[in-house]
PDB file of N, CA and C in Angstrom:
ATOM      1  N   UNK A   1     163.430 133.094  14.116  1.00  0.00           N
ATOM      2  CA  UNK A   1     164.665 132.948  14.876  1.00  0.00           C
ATOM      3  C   UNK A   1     164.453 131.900  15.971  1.00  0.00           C
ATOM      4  N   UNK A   2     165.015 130.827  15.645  1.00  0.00           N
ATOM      5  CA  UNK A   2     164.827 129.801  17.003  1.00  0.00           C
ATOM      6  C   UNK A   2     165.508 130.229  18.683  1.00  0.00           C
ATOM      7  N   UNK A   3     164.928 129.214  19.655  1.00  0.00           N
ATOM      8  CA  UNK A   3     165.649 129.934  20.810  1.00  0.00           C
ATOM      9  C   UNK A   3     166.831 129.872  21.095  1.00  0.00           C
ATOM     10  N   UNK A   4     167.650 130.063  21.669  1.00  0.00           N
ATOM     11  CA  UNK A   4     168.841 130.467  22.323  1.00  0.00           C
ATOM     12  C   UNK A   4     168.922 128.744  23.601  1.00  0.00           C
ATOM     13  N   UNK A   5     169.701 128.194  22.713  1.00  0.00           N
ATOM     14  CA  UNK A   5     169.635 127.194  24.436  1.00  0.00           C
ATOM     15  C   UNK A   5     171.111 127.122  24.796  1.00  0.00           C
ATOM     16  N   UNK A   6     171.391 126.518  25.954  1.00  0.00           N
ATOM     17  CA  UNK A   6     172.331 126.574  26.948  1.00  0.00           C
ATOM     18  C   UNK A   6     172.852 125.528  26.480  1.00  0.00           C
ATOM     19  N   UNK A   7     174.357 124.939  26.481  1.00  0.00           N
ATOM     20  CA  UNK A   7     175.051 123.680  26.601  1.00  0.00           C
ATOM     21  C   UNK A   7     174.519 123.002  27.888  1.00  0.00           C
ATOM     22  N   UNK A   8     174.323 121.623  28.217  1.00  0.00           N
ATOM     23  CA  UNK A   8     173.902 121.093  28.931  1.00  0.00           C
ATOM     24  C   UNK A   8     175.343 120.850  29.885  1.00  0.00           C
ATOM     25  N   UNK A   9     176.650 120.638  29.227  1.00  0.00           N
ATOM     26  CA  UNK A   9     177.648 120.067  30.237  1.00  0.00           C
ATOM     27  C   UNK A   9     177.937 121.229  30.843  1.00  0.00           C
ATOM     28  N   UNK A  10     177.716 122.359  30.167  1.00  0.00           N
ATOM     29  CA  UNK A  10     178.668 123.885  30.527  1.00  0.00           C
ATOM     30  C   UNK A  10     178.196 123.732  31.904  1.00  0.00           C
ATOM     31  N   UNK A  11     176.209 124.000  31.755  1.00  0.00           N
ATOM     32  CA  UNK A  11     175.538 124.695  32.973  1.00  0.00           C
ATOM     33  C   UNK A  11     175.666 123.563  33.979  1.00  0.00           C
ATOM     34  N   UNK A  12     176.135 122.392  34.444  1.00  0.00           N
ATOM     35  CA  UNK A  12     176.499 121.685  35.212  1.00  0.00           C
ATOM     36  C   UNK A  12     177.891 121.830  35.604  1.00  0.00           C
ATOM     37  N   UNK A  13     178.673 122.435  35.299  1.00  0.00           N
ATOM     38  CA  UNK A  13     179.935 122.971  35.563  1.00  0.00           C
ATOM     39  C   UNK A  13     179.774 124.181  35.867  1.00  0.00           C
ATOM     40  N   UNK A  14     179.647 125.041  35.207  1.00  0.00           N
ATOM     41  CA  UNK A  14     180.061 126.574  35.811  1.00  0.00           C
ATOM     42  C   UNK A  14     178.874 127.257  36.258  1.00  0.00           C
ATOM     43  N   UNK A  15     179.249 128.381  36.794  1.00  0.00           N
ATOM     44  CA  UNK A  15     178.496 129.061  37.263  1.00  0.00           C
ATOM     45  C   UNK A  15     178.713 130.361  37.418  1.00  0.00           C
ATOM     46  N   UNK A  16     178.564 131.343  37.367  1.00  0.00           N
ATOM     47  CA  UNK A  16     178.330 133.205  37.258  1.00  0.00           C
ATOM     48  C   UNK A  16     178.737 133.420  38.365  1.00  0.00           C
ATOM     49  N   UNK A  17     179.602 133.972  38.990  1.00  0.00           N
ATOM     50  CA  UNK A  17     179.432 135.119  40.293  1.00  0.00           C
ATOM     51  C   UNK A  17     178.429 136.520  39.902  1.00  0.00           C
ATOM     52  N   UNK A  18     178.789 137.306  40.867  1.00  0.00           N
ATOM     53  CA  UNK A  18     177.779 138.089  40.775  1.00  0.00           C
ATOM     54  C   UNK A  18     178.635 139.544  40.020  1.00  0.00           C
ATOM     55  N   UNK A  19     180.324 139.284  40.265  1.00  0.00           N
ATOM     56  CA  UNK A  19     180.924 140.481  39.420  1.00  0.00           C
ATOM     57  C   UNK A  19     181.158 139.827  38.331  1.00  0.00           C
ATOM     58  N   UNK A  20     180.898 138.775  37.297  1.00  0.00           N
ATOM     59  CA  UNK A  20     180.425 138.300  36.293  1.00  0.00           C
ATOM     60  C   UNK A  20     181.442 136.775  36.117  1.00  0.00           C
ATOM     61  N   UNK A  21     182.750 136.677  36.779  1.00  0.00           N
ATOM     62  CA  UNK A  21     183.887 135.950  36.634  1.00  0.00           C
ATOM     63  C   UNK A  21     182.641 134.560  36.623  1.00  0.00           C
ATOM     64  N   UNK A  22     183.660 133.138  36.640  1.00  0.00           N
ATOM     65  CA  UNK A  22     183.046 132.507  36.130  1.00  0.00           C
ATOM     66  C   UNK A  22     183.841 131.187  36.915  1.00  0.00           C
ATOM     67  N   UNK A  23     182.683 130.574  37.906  1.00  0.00           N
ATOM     68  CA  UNK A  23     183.625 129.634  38.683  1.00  0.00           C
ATOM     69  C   UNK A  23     183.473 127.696  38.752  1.00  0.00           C
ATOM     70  N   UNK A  24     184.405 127.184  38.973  1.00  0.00           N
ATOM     71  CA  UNK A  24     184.159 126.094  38.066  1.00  0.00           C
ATOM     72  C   UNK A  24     185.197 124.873  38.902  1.00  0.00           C
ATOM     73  N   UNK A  25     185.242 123.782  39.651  1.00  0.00           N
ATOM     74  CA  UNK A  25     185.526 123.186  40.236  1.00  0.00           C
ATOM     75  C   UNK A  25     186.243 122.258  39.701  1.00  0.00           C
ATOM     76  N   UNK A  26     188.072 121.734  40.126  1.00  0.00           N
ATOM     77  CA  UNK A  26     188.826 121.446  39.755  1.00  0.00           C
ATOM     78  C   UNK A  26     188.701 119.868  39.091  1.00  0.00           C
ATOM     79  N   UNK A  27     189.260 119.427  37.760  1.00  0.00           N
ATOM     80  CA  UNK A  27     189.165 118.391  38.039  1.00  0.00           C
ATOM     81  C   UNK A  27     190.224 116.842  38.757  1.00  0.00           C
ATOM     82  N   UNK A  28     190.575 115.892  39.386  1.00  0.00           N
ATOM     83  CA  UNK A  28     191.073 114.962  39.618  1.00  0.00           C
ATOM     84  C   UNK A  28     190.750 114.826  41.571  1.00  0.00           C
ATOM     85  N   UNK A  29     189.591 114.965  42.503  1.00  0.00           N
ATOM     86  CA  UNK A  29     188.814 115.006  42.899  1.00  0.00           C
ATOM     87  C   UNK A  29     188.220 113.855  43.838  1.00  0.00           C
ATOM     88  N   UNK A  30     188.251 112.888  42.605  1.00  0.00           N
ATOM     89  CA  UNK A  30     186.794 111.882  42.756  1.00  0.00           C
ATOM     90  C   UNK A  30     187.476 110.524  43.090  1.00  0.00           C
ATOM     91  N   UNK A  31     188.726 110.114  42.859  1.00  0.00           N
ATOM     92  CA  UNK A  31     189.735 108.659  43.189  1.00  0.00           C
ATOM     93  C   UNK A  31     190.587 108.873  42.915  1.00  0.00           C
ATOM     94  N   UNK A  32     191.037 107.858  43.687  1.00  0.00           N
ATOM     95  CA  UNK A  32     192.867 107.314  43.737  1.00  0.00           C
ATOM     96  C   UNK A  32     193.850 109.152  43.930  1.00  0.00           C
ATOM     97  N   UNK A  33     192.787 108.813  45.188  1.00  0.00           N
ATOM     98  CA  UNK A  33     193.378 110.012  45.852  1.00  0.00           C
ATOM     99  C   UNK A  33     194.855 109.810  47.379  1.00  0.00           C
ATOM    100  N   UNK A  34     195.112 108.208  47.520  1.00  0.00           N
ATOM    101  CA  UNK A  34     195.670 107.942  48.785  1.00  0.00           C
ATOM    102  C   UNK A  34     197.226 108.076  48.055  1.00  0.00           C
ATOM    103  N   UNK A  35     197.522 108.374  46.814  1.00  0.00           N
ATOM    104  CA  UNK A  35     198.440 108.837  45.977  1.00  0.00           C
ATOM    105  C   UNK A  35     199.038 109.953  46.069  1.00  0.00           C
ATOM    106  N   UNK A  36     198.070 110.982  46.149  1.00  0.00           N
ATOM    107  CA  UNK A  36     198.370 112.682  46.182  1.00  0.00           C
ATOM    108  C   UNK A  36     198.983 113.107  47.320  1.00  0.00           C
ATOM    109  N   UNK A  37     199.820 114.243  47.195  1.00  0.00           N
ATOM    110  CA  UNK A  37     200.263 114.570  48.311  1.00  0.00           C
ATOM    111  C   UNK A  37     199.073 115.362  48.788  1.00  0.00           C
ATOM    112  N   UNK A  38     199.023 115.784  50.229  1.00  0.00           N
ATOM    113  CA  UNK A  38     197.964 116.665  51.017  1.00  0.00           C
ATOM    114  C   UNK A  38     198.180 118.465  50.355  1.00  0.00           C
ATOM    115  N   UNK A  39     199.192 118.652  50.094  1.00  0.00           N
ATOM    116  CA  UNK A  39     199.304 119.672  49.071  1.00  0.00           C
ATOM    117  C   UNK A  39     198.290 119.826  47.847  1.00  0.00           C
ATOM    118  N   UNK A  40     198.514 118.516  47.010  1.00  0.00           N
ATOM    119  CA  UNK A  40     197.850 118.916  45.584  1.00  0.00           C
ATOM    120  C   UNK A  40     196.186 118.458  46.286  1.00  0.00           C
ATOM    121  N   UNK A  41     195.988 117.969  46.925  1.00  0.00           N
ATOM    122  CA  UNK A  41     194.691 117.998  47.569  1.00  0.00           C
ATOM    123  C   UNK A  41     193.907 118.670  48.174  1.00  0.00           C
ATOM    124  N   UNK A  42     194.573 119.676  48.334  1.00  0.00           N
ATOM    125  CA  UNK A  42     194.321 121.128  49.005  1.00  0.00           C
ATOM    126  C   UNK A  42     193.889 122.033  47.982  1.00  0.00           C
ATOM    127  N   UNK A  43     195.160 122.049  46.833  1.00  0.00           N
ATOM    128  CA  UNK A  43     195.095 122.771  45.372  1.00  0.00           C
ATOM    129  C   UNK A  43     194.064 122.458  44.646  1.00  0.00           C
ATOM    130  N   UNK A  44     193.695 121.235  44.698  1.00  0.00           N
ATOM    131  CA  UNK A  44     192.534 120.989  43.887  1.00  0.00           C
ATOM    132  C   UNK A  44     191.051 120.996  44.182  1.00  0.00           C
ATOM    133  N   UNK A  45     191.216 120.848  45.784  1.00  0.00           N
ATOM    134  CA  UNK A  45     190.003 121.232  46.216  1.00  0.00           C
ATOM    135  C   UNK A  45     189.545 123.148  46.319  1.00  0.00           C
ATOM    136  N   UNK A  46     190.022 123.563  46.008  1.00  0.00           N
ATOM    137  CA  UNK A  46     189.791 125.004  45.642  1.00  0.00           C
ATOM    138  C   UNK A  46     189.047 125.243  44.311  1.00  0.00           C
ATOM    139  N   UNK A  47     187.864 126.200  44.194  1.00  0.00           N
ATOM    140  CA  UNK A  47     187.177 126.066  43.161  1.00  0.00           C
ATOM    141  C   UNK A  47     188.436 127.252  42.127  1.00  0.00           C
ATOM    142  N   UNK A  48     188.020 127.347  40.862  1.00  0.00           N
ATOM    143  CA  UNK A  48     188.680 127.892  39.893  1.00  0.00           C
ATOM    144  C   UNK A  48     187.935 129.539  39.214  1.00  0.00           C
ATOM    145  N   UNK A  49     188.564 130.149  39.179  1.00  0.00           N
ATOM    146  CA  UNK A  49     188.008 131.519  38.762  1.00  0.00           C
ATOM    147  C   UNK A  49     188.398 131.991  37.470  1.00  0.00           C
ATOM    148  N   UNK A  50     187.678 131.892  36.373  1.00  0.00           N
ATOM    149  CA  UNK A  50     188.011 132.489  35.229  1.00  0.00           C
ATOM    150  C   UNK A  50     187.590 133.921  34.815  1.00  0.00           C
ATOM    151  N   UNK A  51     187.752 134.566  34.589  1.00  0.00           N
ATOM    152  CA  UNK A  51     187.647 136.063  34.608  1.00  0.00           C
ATOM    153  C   UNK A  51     186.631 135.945  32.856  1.00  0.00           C
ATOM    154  N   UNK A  52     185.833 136.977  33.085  1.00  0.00           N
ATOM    155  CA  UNK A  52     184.942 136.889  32.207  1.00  0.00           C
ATOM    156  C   UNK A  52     185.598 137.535  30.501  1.00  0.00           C
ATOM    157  N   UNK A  53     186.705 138.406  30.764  1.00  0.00           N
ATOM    158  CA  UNK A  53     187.160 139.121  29.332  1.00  0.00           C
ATOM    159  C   UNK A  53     188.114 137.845  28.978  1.00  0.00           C
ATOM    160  N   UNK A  54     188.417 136.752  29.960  1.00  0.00           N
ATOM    161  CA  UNK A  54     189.448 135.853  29.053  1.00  0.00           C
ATOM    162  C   UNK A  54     188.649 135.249  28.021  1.00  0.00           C
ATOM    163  N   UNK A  55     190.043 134.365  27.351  1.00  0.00           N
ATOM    164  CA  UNK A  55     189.221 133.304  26.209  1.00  0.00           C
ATOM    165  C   UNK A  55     188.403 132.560  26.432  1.00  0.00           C
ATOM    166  N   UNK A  56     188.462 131.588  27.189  1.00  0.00           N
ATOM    167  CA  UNK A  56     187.599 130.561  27.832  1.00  0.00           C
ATOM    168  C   UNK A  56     186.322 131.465  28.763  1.00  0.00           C
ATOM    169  N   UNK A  57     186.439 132.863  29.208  1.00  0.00           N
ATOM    170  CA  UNK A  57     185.166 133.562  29.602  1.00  0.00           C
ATOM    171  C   UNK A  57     183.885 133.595  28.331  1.00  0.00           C
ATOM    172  N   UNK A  58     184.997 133.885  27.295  1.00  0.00           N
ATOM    173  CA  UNK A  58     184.202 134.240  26.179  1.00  0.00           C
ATOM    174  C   UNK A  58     183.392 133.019  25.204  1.00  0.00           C
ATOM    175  N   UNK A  59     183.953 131.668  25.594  1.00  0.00           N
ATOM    176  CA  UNK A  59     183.693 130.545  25.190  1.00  0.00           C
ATOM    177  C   UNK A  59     182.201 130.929  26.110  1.00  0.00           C
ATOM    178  N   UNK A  60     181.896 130.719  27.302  1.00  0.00           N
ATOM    179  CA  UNK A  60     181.309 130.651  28.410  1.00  0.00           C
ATOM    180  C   UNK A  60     180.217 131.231  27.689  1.00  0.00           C
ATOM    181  N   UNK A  61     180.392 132.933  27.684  1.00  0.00           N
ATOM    182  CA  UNK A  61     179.285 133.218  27.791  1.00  0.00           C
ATOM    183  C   UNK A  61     178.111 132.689  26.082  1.00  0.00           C
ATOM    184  N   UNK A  62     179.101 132.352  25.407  1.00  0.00           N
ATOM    185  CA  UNK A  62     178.178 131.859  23.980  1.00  0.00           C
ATOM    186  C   UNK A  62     177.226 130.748  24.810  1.00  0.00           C
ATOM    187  N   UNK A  63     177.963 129.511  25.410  1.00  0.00           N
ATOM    188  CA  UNK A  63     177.712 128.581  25.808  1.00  0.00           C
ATOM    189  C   UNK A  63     176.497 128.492  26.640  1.00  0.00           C
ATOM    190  N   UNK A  64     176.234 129.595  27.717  1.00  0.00           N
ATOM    191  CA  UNK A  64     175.528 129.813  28.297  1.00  0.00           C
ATOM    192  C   UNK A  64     175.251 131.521  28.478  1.00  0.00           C
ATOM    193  N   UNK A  65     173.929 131.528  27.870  1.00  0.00           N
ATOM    194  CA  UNK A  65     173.718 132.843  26.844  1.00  0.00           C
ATOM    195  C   UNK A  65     172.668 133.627  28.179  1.00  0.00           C
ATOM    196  N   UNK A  66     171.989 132.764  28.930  1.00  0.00           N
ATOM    197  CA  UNK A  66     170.693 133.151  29.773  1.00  0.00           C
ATOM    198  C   UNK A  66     171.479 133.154  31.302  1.00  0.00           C
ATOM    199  N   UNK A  67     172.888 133.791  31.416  1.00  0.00           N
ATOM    200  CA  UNK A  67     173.363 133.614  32.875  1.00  0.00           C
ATOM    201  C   UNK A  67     174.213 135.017  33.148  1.00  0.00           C
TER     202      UNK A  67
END
């Protein structure tokens, strides 16, 4: 049985809390930000919480098996 490895992009994106949810930082961020209102700049600077029984939780945990 070979080992179990991690996606490399996942584990640079997300990360585990400790009640298992799964948190993950918005993207549009990085430029051509003198565009946005101070609203969606606010919205996006907030990290993102995916709950571990959703779909995309369940993507997660295949993805990253050792977290």
């Amino acid at each position: 049985m070979p080992k179990l490895k991690s996606h490399s992009g996942a584990k640079k994106r997300f990360h585990k809390t400790k009640s298992g949810k799964w948190l993950h930082r918005k993207a549009g961020r990085r430029h051509l930000l003198t565009g946005m209102s101070s609203k969606r700049s606010r919205w996006l600077g907030k990290s993102k919480v995916e709950e571990a029984t959703s779909a995309e939780g369940k993507v997660l945990r295949s993805y990253l098996p050792h977290q």
